[in-house]
C-alpha atoms as a PDB file:
ATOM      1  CA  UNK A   1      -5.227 -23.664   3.167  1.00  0.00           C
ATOM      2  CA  UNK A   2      -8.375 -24.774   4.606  1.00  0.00           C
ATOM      3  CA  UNK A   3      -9.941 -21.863   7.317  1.00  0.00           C
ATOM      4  CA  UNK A   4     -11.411 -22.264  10.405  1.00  0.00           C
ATOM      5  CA  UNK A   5     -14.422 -20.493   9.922  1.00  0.00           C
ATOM      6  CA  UNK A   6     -15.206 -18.860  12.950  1.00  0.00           C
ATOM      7  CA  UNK A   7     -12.157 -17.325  13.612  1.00  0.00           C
ATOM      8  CA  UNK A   8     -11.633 -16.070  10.046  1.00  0.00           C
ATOM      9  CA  UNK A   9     -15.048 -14.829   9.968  1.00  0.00           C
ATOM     10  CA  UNK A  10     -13.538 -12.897  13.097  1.00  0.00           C
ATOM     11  CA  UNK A  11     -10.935 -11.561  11.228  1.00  0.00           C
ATOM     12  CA  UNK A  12     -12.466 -10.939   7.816  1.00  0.00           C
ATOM     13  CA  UNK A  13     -15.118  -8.692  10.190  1.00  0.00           C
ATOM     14  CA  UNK A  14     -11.648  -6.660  11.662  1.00  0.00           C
ATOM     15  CA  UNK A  15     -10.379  -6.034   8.351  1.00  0.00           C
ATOM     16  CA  UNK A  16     -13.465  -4.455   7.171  1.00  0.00           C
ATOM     17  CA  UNK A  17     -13.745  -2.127   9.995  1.00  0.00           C
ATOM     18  CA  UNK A  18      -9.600  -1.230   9.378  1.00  0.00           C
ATOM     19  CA  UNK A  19     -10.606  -0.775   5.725  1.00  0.00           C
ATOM     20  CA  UNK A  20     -13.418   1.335   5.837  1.00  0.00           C
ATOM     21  CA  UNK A  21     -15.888  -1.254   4.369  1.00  0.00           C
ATOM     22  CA  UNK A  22     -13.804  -2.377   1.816  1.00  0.00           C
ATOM     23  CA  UNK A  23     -14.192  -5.872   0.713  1.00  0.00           C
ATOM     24  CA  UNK A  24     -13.108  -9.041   2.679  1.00  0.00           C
ATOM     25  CA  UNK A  25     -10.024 -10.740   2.168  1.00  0.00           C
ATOM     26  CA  UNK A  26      -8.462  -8.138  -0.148  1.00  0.00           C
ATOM     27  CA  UNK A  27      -6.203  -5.725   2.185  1.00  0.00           C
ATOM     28  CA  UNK A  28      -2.244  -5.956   0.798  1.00  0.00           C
ATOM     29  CA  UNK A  29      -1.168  -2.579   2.359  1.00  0.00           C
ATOM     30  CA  UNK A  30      -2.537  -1.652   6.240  1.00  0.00           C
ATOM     31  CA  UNK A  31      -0.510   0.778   8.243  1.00  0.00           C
ATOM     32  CA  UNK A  32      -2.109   0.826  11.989  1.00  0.00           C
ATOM     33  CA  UNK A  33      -1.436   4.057  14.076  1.00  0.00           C
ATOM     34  CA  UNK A  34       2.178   3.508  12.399  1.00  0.00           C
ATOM     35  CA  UNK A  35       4.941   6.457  13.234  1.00  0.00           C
ATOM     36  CA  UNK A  36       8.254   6.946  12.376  1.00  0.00           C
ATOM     37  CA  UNK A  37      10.195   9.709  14.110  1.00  0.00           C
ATOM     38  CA  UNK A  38      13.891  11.015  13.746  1.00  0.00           C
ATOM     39  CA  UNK A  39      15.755  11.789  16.558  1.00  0.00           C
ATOM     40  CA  UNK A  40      14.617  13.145  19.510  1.00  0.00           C
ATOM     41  CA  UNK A  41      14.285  16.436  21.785  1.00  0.00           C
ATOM     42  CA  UNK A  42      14.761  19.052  20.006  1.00  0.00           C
ATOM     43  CA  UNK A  43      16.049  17.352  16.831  1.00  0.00           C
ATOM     44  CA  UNK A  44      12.728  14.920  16.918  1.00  0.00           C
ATOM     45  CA  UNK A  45      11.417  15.003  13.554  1.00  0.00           C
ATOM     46  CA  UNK A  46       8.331  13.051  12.584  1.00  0.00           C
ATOM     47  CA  UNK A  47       8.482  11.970   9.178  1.00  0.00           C
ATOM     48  CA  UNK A  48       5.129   9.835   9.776  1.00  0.00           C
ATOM     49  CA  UNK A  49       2.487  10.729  12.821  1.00  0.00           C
ATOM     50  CA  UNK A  50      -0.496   7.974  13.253  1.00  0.00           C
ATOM     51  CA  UNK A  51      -0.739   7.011   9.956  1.00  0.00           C
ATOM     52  CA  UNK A  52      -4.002   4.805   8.997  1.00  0.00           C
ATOM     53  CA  UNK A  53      -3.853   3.318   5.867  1.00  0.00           C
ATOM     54  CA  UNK A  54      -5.539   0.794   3.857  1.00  0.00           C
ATOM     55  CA  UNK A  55      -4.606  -0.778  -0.082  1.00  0.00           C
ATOM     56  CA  UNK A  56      -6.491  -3.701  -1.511  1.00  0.00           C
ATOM     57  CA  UNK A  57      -4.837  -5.931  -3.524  1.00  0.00           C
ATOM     58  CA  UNK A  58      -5.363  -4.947  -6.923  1.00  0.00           C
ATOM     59  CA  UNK A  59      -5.563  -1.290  -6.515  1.00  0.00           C
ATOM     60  CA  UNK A  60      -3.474   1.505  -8.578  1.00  0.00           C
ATOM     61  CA  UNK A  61      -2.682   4.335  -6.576  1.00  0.00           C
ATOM     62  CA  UNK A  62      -0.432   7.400  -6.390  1.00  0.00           C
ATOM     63  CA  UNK A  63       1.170   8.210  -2.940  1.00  0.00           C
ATOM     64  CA  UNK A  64       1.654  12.573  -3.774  1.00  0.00           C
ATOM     65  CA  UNK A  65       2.552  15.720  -1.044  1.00  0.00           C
ATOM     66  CA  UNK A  66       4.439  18.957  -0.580  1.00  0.00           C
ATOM     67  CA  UNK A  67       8.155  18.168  -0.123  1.00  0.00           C
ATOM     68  CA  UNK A  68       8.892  17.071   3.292  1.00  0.00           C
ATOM     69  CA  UNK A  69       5.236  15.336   3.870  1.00  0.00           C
ATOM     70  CA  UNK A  70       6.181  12.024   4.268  1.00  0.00           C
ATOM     71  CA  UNK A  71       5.794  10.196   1.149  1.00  0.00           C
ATOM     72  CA  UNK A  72       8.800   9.166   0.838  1.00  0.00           C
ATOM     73  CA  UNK A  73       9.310   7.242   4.126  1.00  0.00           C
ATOM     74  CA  UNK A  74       5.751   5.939   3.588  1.00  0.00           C
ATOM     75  CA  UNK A  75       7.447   4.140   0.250  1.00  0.00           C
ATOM     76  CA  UNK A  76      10.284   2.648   2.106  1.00  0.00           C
ATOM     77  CA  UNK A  77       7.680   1.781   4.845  1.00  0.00           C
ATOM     78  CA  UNK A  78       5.398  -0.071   2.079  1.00  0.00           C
ATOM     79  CA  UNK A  79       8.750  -1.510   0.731  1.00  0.00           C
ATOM     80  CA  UNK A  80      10.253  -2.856   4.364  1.00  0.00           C
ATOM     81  CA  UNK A  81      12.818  -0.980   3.205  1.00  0.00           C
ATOM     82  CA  UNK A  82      12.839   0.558   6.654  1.00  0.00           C
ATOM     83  CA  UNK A  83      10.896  -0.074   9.841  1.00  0.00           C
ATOM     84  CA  UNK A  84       8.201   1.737  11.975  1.00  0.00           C
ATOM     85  CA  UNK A  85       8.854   3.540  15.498  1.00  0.00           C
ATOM     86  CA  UNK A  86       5.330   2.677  16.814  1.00  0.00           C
ATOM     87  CA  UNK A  87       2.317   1.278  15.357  1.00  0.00           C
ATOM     88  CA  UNK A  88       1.973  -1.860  12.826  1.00  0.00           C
ATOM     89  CA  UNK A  89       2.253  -2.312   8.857  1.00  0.00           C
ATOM     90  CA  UNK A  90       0.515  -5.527   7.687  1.00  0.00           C
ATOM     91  CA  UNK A  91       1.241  -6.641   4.344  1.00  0.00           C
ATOM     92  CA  UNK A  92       0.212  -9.582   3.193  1.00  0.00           C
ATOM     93  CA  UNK A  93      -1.957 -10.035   6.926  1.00  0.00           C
ATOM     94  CA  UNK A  94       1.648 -10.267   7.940  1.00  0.00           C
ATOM     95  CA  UNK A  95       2.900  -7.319  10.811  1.00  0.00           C
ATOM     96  CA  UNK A  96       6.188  -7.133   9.110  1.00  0.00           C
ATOM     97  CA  UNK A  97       6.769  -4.800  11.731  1.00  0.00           C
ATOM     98  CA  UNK A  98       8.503  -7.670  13.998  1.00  0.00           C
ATOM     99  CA  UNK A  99       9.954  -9.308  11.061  1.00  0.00           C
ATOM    100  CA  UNK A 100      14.139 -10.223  11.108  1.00  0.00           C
ATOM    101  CA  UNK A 101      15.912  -8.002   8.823  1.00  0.00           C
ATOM    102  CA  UNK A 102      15.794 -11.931   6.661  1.00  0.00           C
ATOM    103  CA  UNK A 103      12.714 -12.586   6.735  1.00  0.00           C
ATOM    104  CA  UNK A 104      11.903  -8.543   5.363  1.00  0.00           C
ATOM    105  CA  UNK A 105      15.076  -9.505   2.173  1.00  0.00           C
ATOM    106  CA  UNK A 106      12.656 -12.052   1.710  1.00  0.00           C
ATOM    107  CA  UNK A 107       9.824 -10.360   1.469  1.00  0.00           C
ATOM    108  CA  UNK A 108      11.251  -7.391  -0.470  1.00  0.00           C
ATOM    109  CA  UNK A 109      12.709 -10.351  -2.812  1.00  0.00           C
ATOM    110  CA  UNK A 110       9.611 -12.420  -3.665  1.00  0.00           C
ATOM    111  CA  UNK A 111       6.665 -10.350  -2.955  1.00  0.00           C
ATOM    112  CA  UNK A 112       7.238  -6.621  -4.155  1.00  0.00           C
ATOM    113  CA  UNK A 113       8.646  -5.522  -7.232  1.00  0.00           C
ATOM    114  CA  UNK A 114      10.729  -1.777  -7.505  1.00  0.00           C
ATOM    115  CA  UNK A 115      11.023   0.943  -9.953  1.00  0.00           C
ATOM    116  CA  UNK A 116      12.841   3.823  -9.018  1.00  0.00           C
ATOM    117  CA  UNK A 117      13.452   7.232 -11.153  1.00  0.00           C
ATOM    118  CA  UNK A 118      17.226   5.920 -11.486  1.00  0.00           C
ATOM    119  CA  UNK A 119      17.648   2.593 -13.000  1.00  0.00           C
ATOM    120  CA  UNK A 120      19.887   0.831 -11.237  1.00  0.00           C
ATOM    121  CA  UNK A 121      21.148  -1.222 -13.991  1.00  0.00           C
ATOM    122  CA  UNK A 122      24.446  -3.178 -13.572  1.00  0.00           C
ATOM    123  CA  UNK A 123      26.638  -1.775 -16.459  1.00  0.00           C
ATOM    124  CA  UNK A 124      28.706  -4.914 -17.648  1.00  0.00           C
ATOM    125  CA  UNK A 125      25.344  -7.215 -17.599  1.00  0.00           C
ATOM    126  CA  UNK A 126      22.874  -7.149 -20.630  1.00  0.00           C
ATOM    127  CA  UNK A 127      19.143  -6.350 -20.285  1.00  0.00           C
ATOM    128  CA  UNK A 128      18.383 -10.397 -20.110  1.00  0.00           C
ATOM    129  CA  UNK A 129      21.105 -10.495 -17.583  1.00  0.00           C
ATOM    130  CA  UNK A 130      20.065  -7.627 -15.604  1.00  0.00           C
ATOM    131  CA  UNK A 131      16.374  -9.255 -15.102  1.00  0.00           C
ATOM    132  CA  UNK A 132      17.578 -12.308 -13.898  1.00  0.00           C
ATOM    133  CA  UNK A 133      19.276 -11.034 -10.844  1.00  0.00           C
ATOM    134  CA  UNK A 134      16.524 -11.258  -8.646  1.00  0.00           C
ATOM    135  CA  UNK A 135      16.128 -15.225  -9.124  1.00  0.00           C
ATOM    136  CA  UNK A 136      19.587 -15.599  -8.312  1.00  0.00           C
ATOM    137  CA  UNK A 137      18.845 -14.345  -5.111  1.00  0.00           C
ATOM    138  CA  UNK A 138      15.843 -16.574  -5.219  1.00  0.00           C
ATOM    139  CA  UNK A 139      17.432 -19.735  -6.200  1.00  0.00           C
ATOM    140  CA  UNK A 140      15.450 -20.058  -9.409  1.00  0.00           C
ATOM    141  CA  UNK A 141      17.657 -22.526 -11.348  1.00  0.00           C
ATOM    142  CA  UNK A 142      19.432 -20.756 -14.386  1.00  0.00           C
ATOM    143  CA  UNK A 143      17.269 -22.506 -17.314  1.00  0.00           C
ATOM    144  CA  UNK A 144      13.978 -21.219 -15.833  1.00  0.00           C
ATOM    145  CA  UNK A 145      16.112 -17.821 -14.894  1.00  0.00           C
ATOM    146  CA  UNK A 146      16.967 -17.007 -18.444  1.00  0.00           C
ATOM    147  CA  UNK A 147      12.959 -18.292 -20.104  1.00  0.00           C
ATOM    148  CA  UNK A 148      11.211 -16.384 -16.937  1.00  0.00           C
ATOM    149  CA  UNK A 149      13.573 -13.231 -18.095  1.00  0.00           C
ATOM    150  CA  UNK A 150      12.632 -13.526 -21.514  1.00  0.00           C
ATOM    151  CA  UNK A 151       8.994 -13.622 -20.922  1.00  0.00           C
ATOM    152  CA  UNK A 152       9.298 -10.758 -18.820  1.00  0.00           C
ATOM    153  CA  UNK A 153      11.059  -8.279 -21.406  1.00  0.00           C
ATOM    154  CA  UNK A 154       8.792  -9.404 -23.917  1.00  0.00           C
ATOM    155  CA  UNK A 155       5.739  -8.268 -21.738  1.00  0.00           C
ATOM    156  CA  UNK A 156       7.655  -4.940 -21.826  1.00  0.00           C
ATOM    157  CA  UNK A 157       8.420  -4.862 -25.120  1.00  0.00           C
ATOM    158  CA  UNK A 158      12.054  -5.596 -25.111  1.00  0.00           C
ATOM    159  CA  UNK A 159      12.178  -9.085 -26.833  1.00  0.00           C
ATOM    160  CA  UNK A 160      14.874  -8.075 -29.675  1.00  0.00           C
ATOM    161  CA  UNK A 161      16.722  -6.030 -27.047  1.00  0.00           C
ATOM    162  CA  UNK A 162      17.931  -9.153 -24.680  1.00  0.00           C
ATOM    163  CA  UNK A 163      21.449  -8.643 -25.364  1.00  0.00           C
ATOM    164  CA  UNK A 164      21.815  -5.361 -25.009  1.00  0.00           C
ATOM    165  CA  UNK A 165      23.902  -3.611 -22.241  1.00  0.00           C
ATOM    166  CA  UNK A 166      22.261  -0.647 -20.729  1.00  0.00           C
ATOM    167  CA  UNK A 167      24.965   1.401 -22.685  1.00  0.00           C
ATOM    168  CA  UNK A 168      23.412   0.929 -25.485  1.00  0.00           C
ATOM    169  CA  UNK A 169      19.662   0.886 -24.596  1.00  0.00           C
ATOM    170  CA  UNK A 170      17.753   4.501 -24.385  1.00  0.00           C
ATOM    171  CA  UNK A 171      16.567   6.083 -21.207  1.00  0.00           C
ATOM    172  CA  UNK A 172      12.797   4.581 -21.748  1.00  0.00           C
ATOM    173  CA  UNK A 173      14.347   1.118 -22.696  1.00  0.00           C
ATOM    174  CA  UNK A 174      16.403   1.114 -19.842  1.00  0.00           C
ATOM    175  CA  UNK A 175      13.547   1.623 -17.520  1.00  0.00           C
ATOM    176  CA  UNK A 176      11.615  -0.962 -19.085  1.00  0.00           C
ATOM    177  CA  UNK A 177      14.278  -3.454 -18.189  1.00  0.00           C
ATOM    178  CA  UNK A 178      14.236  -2.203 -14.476  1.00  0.00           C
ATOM    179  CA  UNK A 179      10.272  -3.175 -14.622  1.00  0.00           C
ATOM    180  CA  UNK A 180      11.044  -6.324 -16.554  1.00  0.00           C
ATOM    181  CA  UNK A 181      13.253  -6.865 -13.509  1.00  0.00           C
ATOM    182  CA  UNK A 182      10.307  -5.722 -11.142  1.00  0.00           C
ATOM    183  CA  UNK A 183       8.288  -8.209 -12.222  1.00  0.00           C
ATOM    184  CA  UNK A 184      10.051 -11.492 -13.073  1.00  0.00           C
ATOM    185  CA  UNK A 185       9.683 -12.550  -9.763  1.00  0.00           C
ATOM    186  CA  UNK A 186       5.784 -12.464  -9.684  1.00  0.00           C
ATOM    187  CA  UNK A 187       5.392  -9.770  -6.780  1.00  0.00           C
ATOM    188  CA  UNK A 188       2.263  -8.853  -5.419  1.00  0.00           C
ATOM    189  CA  UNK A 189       2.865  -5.755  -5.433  1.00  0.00           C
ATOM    190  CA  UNK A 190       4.845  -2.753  -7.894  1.00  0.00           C
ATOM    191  CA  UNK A 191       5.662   0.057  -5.926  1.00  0.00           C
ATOM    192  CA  UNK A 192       7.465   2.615  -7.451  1.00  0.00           C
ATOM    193  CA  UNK A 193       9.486   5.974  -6.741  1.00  0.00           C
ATOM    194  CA  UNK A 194       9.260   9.027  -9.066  1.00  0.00           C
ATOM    195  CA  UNK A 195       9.280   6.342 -12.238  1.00  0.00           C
ATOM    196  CA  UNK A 196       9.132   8.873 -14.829  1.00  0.00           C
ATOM    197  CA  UNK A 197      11.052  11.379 -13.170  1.00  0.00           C
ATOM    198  CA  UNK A 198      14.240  10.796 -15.708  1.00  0.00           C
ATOM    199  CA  UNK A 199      12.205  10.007 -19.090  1.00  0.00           C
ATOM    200  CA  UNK A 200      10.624  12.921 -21.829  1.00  0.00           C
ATOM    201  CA  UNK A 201       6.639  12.662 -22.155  1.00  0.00           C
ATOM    202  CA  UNK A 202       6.877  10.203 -24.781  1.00  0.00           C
ATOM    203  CA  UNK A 203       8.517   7.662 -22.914  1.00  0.00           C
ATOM    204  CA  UNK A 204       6.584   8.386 -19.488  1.00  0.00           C
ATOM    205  CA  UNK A 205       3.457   7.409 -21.576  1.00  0.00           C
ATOM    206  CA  UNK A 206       4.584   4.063 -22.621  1.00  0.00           C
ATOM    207  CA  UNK A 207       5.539   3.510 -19.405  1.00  0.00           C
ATOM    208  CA  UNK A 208       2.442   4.033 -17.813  1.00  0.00           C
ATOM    209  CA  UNK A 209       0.977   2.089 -20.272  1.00  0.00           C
ATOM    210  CA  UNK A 210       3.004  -0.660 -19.138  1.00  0.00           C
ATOM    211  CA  UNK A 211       1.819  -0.472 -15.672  1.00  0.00           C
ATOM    212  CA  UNK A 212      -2.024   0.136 -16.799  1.00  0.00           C
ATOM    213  CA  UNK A 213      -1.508  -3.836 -18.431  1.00  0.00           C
ATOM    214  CA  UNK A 214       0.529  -4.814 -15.318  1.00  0.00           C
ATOM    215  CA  UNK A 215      -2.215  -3.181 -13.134  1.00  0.00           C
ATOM    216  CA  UNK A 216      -4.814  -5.103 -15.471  1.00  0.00           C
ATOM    217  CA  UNK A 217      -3.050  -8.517 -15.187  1.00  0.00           C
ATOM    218  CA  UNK A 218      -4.337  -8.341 -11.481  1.00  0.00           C
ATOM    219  CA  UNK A 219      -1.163  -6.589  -9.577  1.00  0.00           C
ATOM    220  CA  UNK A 220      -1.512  -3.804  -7.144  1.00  0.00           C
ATOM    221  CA  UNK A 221       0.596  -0.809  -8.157  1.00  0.00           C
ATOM    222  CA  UNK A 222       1.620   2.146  -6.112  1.00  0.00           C
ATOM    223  CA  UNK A 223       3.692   4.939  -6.904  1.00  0.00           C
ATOM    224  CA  UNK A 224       5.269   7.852  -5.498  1.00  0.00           C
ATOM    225  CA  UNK A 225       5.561  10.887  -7.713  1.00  0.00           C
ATOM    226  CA  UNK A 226       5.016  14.278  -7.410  1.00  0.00           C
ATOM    227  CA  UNK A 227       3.771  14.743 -11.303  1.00  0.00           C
ATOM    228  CA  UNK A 228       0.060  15.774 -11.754  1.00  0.00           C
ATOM    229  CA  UNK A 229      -0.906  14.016 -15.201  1.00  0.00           C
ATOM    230  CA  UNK A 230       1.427  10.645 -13.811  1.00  0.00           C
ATOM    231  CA  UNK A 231      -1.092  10.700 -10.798  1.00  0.00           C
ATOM    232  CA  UNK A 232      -3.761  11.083 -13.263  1.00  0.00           C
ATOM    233  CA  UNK A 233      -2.924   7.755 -14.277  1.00  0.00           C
ATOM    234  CA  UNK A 234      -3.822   5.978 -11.204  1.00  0.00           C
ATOM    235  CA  UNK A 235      -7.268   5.417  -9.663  1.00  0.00           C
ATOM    236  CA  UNK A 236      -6.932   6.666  -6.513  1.00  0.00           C
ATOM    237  CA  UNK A 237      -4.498   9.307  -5.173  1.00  0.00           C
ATOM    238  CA  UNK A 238      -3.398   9.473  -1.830  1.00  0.00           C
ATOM    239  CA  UNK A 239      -2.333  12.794  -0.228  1.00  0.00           C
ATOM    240  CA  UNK A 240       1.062  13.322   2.331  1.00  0.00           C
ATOM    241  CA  UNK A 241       0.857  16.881   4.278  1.00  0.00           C
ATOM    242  CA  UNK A 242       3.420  17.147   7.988  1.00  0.00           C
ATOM    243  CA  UNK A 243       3.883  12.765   8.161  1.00  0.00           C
ATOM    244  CA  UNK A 244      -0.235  12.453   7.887  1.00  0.00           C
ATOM    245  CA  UNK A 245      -2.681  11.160   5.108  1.00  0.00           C
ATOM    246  CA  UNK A 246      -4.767  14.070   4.760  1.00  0.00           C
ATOM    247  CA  UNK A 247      -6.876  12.790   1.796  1.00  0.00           C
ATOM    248  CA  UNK A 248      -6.476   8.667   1.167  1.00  0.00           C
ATOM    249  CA  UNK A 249      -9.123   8.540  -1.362  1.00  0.00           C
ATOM    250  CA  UNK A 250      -8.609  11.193  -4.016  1.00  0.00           C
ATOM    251  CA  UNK A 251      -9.971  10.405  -7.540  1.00  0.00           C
ATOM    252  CA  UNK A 252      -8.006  11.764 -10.694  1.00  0.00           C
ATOM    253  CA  UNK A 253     -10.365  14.193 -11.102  1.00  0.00           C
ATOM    254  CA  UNK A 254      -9.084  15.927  -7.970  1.00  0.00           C
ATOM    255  CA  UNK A 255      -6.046  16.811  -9.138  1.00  0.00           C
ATOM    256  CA  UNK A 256      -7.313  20.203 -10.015  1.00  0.00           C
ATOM    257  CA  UNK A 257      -7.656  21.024  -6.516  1.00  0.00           C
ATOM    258  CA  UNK A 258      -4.666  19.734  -5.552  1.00  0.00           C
ATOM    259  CA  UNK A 259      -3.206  23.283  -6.163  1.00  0.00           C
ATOM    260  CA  UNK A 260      -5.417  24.424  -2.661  1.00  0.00           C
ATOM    261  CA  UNK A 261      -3.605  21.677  -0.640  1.00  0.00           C
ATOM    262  CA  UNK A 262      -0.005  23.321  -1.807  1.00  0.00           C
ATOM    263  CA  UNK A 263       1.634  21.565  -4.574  1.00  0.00           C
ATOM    264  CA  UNK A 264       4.234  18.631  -4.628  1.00  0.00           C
ATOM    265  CA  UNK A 265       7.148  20.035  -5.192  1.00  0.00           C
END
C-alpha cells in the first residue's frame, strides 16, 4: 500500500510519543488508558486500571505479577479474547476495541497464535490432524492444509510423529503440537499462558528453545507465566501489581529483585 506521506508522517510521530521513542512503524501491542472492571458498587472489581502499554513487533516478553494483578485479563485482552470497559487496544494499528465479535474470530484466527499450559488437543485426531484445524477455519484448501501442517511439526521437531494421537505422544510432544498448531497459520504474534506450567525442566527447555527460533524467525512472542528462570528467557519482562503495569521494561537480570515487588504466585 502506497502512503500518503503527510498524514503517515502524522501518525508515525503519534506512535512514537505512545511508545516511548520506540521506533516507527513497529507497535503490534498498544493498550491506551484501557480498563476492565467487574461488576459494580460494592462488587466493582478492577482487574485492569489505565493501563499504558506498548509491544513492537518482534519483541519477546514475559507478562509476570502477584496472583490477582491482572495478567491474566491483560492476556485475554492481547488475545481479543475479551474486550475493554474503557480505553483502546490497537493491534495491528487496528482499535480492536470496536471490532464485531467476527471480525475479533478473525483476528484471533489469522493473526495470533495460542499456547496454553493445557493442550487442548482433540483426542480422536492425530498430531498432523490436530495442526490443521485452524485452516479449516481459514478455508485453506486440504492439500496445502496437510503440506503447511507438515512443515510446521517439522519446525518443532515432530516430523516422524504426524500420525500420532495425543494418546500416545508425551507431555512435551504434545505441547509441541499445540505450537505447531500456533503457528501454521503464520500469526504475528505467539502469546502464550503459563506454557510450561504442565512439563518437567527438561521439556520446558526445549520448549523455550522453540520459541527463542520462533522469536528469531521475526515473530513477536509474549507470555504469561509466573516462573522466574521461564521469564528469564524473554528480553523484557513486564510487571502486573492491583490491574496496573508497575514496571513495563524489566530486563532478565531483574528478576532477582523481583522478590521486593512480592512474588508471582
Amino acid at each position: 500500500m502506497v502512503r500518503a506521506s503527510p498524514l503517515w508522517f502524522y501518525l508515525d510521530a503519534v506512535l512514537v510519543d505512545l511508545c516511548e521513542g520506540m521506533p516507527v512503524s513497529t507497535p503490534l501491542i498498544e493498550f491506551r488508558h484501557l480498563q476492565k472492571v467487574y461488576g459494580s458498587g460494592n462488587t466493582e472489581v478492577r482487574a485492569l486500571w489505565n493501563v499504558n502499554l506498548c509491544i513492537n513487533r518482534g519483541e519477546y516478553c514475559a507478562i509476570m505479577g502477584p496472583s490477582g494483578s491482572g495478567k491474566s485479563t491483560a492476556m485475554n485482552m492481547i488475545g481479543c479474547l475479551d474486550r475493554p470497559t474503557a480505553g483502546d487496544y490497537y493491534f495491528d494499528r487496528q482499535n480492536v476495541a470496536t471490532l464485531e465479535d467476527t471480525e475479533l474470530a478473525h483476528i484471533r484466527n489469522q493473526k495470533i497464535g495460542f499456547v496454553f499450559q493445557q493442550f487442548h488437543l482433540l483426542p480422536q485426531l492425530t498430531a498432523r490432524e490436530n495442526v490443521e484445524l485452524p485452516m479449516v477455519y481459514a478455508g485453506v484448501s486440504k492439500a496445502e492444509r496437510q503440506e503447511r501442517a507438515i512443515v510446521a511439526l517439522t519446525q518443532v521437531g515432530l516430523g516422524e510423529r504426524l500420525n500420532n494421537r495425543p494418546s500416545q505422544l508425551s507431555g512435551g510432544q504434545q505441547q509441541r503440537v499445540a505450537i505447531a498448531r500456533a503457528i501454521v497459520n503464520r500469526p504475528l504474534l505467539l502469546l502464550a499462558d503459563e506454557p510450561t506450567g504442565a512439563l518437567d525442566t527438561h521439556t520446558t527447555e526445549d520448549v523455550l528453545n522453540i520459541f527463542a527460533d520462533l522469536h528469531a524467525t521475526g515473530i513477536t512472542v509474549v507470555m504469561v507465566t509466573h516462573e522466574p528462570d521461564v521469564a528469564r528467557a524473554s528480553q523484557r519482562i513486564i510487571w502486573f501489581k492491583d490491574g496496573e503495569v508497575m514496571h513495563d521494561h524489566l530486563s532478565p537480570a531483574d528478576i532477582g529483585s523481583l522478590t521486593t515487588m512480592g512474588r508471582s504466585r
